[in-house]
Protein backbone atom coordinates (compact mmCIF):
# COMPACT_ATOMS: atom_id res chain seq x y z
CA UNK A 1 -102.03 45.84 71.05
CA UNK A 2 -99.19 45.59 69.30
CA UNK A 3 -99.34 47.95 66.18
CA UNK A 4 -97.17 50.48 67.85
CA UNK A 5 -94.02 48.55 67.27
CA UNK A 6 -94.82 47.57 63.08
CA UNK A 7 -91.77 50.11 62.50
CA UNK A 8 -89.37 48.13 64.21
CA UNK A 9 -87.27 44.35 63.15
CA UNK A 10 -89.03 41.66 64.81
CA UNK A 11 -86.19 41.30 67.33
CA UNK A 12 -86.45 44.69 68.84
CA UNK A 13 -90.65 44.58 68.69
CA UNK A 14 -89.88 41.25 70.48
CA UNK A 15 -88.18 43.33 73.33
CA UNK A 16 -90.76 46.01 73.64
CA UNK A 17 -93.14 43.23 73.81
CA UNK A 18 -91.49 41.94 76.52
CA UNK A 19 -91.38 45.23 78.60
CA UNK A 20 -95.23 45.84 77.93
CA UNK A 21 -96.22 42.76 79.48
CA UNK A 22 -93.81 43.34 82.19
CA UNK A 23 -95.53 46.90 82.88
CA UNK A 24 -98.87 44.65 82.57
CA UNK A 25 -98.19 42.77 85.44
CA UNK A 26 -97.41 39.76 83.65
CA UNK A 27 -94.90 36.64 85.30
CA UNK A 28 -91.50 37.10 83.83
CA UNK A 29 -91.26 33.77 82.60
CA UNK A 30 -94.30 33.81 80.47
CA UNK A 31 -93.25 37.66 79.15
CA UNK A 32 -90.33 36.03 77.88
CA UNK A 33 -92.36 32.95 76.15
CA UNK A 34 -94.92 35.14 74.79
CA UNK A 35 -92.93 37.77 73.26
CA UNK A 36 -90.48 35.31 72.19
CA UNK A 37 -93.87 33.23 70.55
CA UNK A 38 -94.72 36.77 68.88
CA UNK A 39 -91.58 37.45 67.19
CA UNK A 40 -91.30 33.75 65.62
CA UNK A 41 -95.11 33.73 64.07
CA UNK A 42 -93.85 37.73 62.89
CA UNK A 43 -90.45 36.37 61.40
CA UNK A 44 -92.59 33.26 59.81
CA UNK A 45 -91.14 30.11 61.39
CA UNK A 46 -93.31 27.59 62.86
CA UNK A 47 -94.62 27.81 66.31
CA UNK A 48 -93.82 24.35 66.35
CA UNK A 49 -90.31 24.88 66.45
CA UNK A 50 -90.88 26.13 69.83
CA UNK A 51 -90.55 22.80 71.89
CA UNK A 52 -87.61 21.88 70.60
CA UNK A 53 -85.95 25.11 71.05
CA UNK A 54 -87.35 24.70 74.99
CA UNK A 55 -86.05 21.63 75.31
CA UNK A 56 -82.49 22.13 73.83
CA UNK A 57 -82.29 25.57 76.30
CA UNK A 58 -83.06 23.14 79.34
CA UNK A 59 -81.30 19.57 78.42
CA UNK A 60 -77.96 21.15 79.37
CA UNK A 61 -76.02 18.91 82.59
CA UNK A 62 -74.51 22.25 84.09
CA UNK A 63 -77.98 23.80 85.01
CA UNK A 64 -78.84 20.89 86.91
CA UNK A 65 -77.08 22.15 89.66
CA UNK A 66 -79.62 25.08 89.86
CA UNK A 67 -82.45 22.62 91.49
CA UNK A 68 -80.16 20.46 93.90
CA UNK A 69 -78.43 23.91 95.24
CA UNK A 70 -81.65 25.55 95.83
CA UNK A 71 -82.74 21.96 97.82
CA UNK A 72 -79.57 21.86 99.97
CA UNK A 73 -80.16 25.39 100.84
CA UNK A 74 -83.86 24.54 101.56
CA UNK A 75 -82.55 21.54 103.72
CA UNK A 76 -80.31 23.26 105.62
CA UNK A 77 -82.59 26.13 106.71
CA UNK A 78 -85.17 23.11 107.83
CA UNK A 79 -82.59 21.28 109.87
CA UNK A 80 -81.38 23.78 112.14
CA UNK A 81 -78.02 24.53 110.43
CA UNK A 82 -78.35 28.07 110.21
CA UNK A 83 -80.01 28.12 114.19
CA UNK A 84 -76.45 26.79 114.94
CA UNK A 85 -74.21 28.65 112.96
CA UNK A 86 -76.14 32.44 114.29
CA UNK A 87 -75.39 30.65 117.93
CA UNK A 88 -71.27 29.94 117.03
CA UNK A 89 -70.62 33.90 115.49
CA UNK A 90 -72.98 34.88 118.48
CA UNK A 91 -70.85 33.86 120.75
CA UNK A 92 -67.40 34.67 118.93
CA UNK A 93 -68.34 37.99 117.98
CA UNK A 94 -71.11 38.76 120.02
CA UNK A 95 -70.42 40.21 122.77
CA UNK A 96 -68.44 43.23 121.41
CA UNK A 97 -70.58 46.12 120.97
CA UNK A 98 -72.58 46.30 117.90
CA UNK A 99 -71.83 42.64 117.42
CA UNK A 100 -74.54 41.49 116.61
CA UNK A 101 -74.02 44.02 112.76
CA UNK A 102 -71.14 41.82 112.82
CA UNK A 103 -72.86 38.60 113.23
CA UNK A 104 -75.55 39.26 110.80
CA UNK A 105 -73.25 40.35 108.32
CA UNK A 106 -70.83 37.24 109.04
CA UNK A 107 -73.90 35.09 109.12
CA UNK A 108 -75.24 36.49 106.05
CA UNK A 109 -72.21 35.67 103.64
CA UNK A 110 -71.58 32.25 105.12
CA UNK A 111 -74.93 31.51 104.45
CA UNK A 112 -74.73 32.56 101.48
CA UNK A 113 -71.86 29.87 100.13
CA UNK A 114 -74.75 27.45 101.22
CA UNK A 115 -78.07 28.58 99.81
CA UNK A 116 -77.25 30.50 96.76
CA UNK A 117 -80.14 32.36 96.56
CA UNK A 118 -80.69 35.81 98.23
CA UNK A 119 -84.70 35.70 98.72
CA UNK A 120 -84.16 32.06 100.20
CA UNK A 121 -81.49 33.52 102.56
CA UNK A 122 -83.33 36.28 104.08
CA UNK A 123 -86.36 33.60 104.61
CA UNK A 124 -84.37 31.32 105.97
CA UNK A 125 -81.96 33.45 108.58
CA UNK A 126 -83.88 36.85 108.48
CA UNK A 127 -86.38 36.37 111.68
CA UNK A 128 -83.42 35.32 113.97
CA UNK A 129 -80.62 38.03 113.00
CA UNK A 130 -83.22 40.74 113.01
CA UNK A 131 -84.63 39.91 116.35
CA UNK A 132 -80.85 39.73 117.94
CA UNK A 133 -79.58 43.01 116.35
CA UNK A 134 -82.67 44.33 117.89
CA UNK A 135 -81.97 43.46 121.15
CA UNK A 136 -78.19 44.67 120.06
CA UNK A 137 -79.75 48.46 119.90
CA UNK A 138 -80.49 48.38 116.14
CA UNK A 139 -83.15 49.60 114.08
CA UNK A 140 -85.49 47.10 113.10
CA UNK A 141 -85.63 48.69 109.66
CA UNK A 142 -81.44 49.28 109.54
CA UNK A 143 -81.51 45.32 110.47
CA UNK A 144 -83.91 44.47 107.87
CA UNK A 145 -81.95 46.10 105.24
CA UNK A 146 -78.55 44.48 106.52
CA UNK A 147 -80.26 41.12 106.39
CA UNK A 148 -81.40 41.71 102.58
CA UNK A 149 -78.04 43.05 101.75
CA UNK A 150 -75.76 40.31 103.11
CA UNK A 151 -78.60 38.22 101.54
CA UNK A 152 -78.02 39.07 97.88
CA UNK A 153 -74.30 38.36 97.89
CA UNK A 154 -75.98 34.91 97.72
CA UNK A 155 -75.28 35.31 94.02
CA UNK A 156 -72.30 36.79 94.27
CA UNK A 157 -70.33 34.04 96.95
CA UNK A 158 -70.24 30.79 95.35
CA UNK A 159 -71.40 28.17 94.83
CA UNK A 160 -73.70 30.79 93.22
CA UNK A 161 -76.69 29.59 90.54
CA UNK A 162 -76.09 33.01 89.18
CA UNK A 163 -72.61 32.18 88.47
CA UNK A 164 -73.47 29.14 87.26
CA UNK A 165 -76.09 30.06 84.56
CA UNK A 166 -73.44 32.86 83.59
CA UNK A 167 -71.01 29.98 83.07
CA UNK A 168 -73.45 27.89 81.12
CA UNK A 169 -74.28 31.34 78.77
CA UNK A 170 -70.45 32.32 78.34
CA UNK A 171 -69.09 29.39 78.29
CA UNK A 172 -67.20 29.54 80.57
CA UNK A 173 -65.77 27.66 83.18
CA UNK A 174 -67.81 27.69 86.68
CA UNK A 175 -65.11 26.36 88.84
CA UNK A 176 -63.00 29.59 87.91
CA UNK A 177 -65.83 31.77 88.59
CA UNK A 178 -66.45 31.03 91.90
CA UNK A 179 -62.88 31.12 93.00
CA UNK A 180 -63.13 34.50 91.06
CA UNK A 181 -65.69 35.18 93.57
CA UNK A 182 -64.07 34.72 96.76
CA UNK A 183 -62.20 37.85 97.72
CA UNK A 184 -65.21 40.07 96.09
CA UNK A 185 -67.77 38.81 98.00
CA UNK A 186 -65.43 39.15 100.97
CA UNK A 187 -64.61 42.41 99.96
CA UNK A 188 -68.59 43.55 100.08
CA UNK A 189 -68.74 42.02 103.22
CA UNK A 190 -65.93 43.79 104.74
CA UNK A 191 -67.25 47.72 103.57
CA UNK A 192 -70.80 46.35 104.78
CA UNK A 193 -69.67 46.50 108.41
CA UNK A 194 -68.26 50.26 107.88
CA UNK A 195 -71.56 50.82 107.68
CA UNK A 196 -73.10 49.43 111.45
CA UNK A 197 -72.63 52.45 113.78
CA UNK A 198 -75.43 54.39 111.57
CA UNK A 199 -78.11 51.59 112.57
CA UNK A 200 -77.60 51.89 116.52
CA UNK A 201 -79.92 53.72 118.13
CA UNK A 202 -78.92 52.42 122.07
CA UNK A 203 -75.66 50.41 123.18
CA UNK A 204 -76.13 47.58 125.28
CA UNK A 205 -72.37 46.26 125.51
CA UNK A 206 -72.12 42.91 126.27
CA UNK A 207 -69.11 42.05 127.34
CA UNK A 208 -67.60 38.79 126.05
CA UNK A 209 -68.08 35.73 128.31
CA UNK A 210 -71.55 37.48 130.37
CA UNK A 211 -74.68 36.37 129.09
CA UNK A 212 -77.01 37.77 126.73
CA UNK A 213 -79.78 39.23 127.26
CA UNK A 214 -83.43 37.37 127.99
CA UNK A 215 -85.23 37.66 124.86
CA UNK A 216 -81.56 36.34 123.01
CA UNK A 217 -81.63 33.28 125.21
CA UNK A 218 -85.19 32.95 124.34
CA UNK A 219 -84.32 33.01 121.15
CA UNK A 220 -82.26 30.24 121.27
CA UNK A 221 -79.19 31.75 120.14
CA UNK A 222 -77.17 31.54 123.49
CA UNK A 223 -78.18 28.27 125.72
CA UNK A 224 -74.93 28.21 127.55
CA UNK A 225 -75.05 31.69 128.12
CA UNK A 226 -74.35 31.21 131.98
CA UNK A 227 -70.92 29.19 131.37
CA UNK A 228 -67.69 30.61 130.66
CA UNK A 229 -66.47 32.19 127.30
CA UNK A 230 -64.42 29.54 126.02
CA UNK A 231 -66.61 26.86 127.32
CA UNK A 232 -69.36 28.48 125.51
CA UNK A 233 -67.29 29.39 122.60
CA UNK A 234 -66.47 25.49 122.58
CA UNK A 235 -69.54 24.06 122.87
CA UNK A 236 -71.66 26.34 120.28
CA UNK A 237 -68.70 25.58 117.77
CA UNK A 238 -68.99 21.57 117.97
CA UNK A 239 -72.95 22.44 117.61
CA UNK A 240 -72.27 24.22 114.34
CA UNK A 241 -69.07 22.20 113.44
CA UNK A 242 -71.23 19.91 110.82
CA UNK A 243 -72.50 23.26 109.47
CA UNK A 244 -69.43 25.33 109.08
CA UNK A 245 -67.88 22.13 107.42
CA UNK A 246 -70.43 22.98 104.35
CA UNK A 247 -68.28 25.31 102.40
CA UNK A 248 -65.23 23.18 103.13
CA UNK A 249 -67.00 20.15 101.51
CA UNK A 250 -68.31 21.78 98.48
CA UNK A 251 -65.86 24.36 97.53
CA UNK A 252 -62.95 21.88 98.83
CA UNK A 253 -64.24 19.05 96.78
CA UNK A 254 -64.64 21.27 93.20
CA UNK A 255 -61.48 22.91 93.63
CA UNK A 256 -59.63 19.42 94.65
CA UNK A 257 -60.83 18.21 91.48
CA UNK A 258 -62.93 15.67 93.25
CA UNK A 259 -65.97 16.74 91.67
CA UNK A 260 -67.31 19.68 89.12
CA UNK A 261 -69.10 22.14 90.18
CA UNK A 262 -72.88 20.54 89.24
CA UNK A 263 -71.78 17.54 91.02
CA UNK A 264 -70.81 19.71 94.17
CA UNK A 265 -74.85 20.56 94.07
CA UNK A 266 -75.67 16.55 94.24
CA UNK A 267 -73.01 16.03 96.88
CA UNK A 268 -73.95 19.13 99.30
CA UNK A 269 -77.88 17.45 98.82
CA UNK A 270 -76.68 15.04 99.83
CA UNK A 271 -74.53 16.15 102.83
CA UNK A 272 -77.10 17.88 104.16
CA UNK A 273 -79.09 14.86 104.49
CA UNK A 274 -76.74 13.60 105.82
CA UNK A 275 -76.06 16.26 108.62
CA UNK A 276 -79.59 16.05 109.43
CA UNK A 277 -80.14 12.84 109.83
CA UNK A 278 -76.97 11.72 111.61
CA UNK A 279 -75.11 14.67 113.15
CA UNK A 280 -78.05 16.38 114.64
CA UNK A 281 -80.80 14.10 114.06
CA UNK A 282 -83.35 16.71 112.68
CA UNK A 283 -84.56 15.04 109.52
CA UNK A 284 -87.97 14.23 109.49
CA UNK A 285 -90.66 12.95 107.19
CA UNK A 286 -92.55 16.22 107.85
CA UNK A 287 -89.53 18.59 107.02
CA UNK A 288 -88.22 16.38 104.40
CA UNK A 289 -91.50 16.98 102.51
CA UNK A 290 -91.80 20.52 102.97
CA UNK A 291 -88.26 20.74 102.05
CA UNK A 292 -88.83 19.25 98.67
CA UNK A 293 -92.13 21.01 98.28
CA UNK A 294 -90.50 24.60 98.85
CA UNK A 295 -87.07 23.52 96.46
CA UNK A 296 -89.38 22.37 93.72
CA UNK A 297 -91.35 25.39 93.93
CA UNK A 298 -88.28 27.63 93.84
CA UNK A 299 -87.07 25.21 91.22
CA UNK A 300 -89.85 25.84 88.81
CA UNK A 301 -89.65 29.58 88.87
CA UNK A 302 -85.95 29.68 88.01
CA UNK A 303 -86.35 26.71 85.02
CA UNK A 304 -89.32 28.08 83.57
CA UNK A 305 -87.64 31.74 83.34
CA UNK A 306 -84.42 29.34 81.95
CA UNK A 307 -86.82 27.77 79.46
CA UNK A 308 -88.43 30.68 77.93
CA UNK A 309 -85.52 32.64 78.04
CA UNK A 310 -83.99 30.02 75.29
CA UNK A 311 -86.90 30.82 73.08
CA UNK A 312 -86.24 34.95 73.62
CA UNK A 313 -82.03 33.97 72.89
CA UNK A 314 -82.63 32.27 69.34
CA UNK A 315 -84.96 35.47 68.37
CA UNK A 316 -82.12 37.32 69.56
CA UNK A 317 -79.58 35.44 67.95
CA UNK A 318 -81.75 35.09 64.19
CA UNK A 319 -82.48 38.50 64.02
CA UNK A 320 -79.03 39.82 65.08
CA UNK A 321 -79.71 42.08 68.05
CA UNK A 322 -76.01 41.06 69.25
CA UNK A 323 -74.71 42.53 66.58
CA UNK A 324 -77.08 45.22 65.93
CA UNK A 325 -77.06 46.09 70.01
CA UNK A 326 -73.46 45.50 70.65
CA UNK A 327 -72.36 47.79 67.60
CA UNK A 328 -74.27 50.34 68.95
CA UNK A 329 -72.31 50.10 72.41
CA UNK A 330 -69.17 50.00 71.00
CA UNK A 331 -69.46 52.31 68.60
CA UNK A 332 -70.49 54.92 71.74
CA UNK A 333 -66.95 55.70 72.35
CA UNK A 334 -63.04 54.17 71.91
CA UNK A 335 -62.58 54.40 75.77
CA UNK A 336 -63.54 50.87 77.02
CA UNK A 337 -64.12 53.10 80.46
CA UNK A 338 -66.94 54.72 79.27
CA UNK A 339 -68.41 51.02 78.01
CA UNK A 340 -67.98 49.52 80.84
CA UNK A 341 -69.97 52.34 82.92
CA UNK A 342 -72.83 52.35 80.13
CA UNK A 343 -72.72 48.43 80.59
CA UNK A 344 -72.87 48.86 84.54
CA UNK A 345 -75.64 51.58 84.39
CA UNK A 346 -77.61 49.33 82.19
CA UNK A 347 -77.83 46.46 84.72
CA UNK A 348 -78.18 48.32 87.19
CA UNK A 349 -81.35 49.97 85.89
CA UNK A 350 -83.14 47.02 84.33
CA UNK A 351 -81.98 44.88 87.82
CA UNK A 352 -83.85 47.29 89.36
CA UNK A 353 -86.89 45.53 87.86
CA UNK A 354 -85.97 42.62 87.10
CA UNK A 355 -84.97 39.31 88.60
CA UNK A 356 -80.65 38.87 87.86
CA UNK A 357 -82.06 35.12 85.95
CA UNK A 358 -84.05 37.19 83.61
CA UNK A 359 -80.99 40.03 83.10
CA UNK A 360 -78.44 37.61 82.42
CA UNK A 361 -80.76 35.70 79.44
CA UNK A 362 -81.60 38.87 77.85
CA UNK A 363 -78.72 41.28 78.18
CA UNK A 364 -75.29 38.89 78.04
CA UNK A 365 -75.66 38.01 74.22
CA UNK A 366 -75.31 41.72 73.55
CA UNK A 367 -73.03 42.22 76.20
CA UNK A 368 -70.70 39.05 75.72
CA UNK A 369 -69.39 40.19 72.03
CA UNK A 370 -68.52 43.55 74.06
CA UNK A 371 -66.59 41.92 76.39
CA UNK A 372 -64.78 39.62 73.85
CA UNK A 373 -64.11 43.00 71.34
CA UNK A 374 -62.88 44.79 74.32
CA UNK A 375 -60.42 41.99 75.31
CA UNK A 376 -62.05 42.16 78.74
CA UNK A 377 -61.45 38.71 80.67
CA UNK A 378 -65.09 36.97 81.12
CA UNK A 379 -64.30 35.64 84.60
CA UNK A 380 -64.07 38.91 85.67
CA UNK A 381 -66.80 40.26 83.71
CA UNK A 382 -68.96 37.20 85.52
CA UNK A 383 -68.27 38.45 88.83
CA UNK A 384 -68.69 42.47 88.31
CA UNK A 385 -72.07 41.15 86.25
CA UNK A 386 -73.08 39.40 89.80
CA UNK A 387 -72.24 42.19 91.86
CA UNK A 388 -74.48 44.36 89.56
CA UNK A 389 -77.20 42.58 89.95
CA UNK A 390 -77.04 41.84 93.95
CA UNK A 391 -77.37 45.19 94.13
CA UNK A 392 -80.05 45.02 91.83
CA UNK A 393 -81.62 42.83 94.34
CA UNK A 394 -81.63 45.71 97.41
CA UNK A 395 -82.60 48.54 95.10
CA UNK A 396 -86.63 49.43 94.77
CA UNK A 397 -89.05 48.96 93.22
CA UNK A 398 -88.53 45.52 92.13
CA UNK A 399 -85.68 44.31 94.80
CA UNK A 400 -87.30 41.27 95.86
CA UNK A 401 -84.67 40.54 99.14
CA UNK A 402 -87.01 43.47 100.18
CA UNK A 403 -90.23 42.57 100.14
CA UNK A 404 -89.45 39.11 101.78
CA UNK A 405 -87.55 41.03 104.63
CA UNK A 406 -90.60 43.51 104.47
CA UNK A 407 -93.10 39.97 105.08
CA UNK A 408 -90.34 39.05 107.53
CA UNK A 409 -90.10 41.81 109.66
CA UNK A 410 -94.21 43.25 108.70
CA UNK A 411 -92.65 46.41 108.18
CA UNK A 412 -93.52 48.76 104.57
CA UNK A 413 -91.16 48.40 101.43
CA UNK A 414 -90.45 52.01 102.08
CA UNK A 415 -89.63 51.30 105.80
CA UNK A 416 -86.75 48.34 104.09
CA UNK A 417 -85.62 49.86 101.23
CA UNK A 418 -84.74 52.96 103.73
CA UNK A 419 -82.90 50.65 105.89
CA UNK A 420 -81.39 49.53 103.43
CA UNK A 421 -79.76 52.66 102.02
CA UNK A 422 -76.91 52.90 103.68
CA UNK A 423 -75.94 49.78 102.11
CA UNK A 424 -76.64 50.24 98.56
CA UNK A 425 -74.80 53.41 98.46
CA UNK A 426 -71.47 51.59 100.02
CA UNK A 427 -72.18 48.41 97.79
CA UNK A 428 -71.88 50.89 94.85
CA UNK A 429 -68.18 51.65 96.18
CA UNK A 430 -67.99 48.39 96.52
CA UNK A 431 -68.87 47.86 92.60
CA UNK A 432 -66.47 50.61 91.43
CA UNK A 433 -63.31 49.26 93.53
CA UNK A 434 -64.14 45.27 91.62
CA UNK A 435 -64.62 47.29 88.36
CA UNK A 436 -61.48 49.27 88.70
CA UNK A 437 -58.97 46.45 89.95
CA UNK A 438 -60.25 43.71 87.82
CA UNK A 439 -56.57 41.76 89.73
CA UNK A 440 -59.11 41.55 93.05
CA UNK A 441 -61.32 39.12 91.49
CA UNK A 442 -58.64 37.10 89.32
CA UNK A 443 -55.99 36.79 91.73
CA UNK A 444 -57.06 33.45 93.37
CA UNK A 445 -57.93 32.33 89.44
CA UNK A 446 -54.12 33.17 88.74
CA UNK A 447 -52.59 32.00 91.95
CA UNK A 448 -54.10 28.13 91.55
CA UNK A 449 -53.85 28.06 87.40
């Protein structure tokens, strides 16, 4: 099976290894582990060295935060936070025409700073923006693919466990790159709406203060739909007050200096427990269960890629593929321009079949020395990496935010990923404006240091 890479170092037959048993069908984690495996019994070293190079990859406090922020996104789904949160923008934005683009897209990025994980965040508020923007005269498909594109600036708006296993690889600091992430993810947001009027098929306006229509109030999004604006503006926003307050807590508390960053994934567990069990009084045995069940199952994926991944790193590392690789990149041209596009092409390629856990583990030790060589400031690098690979998430055949919103929604992958079009192409701007004004993302990191 593997004769047809003798010519190469064990390193690079490592990484064609890997990309075989990705074409083979094979779980990512276990392509990692196995070609990893392969290149140590090629190179001579023990097999037994393998645990302990697992278990130094995974003993490391920051990445704790990965299973406690996937939880207290999986807790706040179950307890009804993001039900109240689509009923507050619902009302505020509404009832202008097209509103409900707006809400989705509002909905989508607030989420966002609470789950941290794209494919989570199209489960978790998917079904209810879709049906609204429906009823809003959207395409079911456009929906679909506004839904998975606000959804995968989940690793892009922190707290983001992309940003955080980026921090834990660079070394560097993960407080810094989330407020590096701020006015990005804001600005993706923003040239998201621009977008809207192509996915309306029929206007329905609603003007602000009238009610919505039936199937919306059967939704649940609009319960005081007959009352007055402000009264209904009032009472959805003390519904979702508890809610909206997440951000503020988290972000508020790491940037306070309260607490760092993998503490802020302990505390918002811990707030959202809270929330649900005293503010709204949702918290059940039932849901507390399936909460933990679905977290720990999420949880798993993401360590097991993390533990593998250190075993494919120290290959990486022993045979020198940074400084083979990296050589080769720099040695392309003396324009860092031209790097930096060969860099962004690259990710956005192999995120096009690959999850952005599994692109960070292999690709940043070749890219890092880059970035250092080129005097390029790693904070921004961490967020134009991010953005890369969100849009990695929306692009076929691998995006996975589209094959949950194609479950979601029981439409094709084709049927998303066409819906979703119109927003890769304007997330691509998007990418080229963070790229060129590296200021955008470091302003806030400036402003504060």
């Amino acid at each position: 099976m593997f004769e047809f890479v003798a010519g190469f170092t064990p390193g690079t037959q490592m990484v064609l290894v890997f990309f075989l048993l990705m074409l083979l069908r094979v779980p990512v984690a276990f392509s990692l582990g196995l070609s990893a495996v392969y290149a140590m019994w090629h190179m001579g070293f023990g097999l037994d060295m393998a645990g302990d190079l697992i278990a130094t990859g995974i003993t490391k406090f920051s990445l704790l935060a990965i299973p406690f922020f996937i939880l207290a996104g999986t807790l706040m789904g179950s307890l009804g936070i993001a039900e109240r949160m689509i009923r507050f923008f619902r009302v505020l934005v509404g009832g202008l025409p097209g509103g409900m683009g707006v809400v989705g897209t509002v909905v989508c990025l607030f989420w966002g700073a609470v789950s941290g994980s794209g494919p989570a965040s199209v489960a978790a508020i998917g079904p209810m923006i879709i049906k609204g923007m429906e009823e809003d005269g959207y395409r079911r498909a456009y929906a679909a693919g506004l839904v998975c594109t606000g959804a995968a600036l989940s690793i892009v708006i922190p707290p983001s466990i992309g940003l955080v296993i980026y921090g834990v690889i660079a070394e560097t600091s993960i407080s810094k790159l989330f407020l590096a992430a701020i006015l990005p993810g804001i600005l993706m947001g923003l040239i998201m709406v621009v977008t809207l009027p192509l996915g309306r098929v029929s206007r329905h306006p609603v003007e602000a203060g009238q009610g919505d229509s039936p199937s919306v109030r059967a939704m649940g999004l609009s319960p005081h739909a007959e009352l007055p604006y402000r009264r209904r503006l009032w009472l959805t926003f003390r519904e979702s007050f508890w809610g909206l307050m997440t951000p503020v807590v988290i972000l508020g508390g790491i940037y306070s200096g309260i607490f760092t960053p993998t503490e802020a994934a302990l505390v918002a567990t811990v707030y959202a427990l809270c929330v649900g069990a005293l503010a709204y009084r949702t918290l059940s045995v039932s849901k507390l269960y399936e909460a933990l069940g679905d977290a720990a199952s999420s949880s798993a994926v993401v360590m097991l890629v993390v533990a593998y991944a250190s075993l494919f790193g120290w290959v990486v590392t022993v045979d020198d593929l940074v400084g083979t690789y990296s050589g080769l990149l720099l040695g392309m041209s003396d324009n860092e321009w031209v790097i930096l596009l060969v860099i962004m092409l690259i990710l956005l390629l192999v995120g096009m079949f690959m999850d952005a856990v599994t692109v960070m583990f292999i690709s940043l030790p070749i890219f890092l020395p880059v970035v250092h060589e080129m005097g390029w400031d790693p904070v921004w690098f961490g967020v134009l990496l991010m953005v890369n690979l969100s849009i990695g998430l929306i692009t076929p055949p691998v995006g996975i935010n589209l094959y949950v919103a194609a479950n979601v929604t029981q439409l094709s992958i084709e049927q998303v990923a066409k819906g979703a079009l119109p927003f890769l192409l304007i997330c691509l701007v998007g990418l080229a404006i963070i790229a060129a004004f590296p200021a955008l993302s470091l302003m806030l990191v400036n402003a504060l240091n």
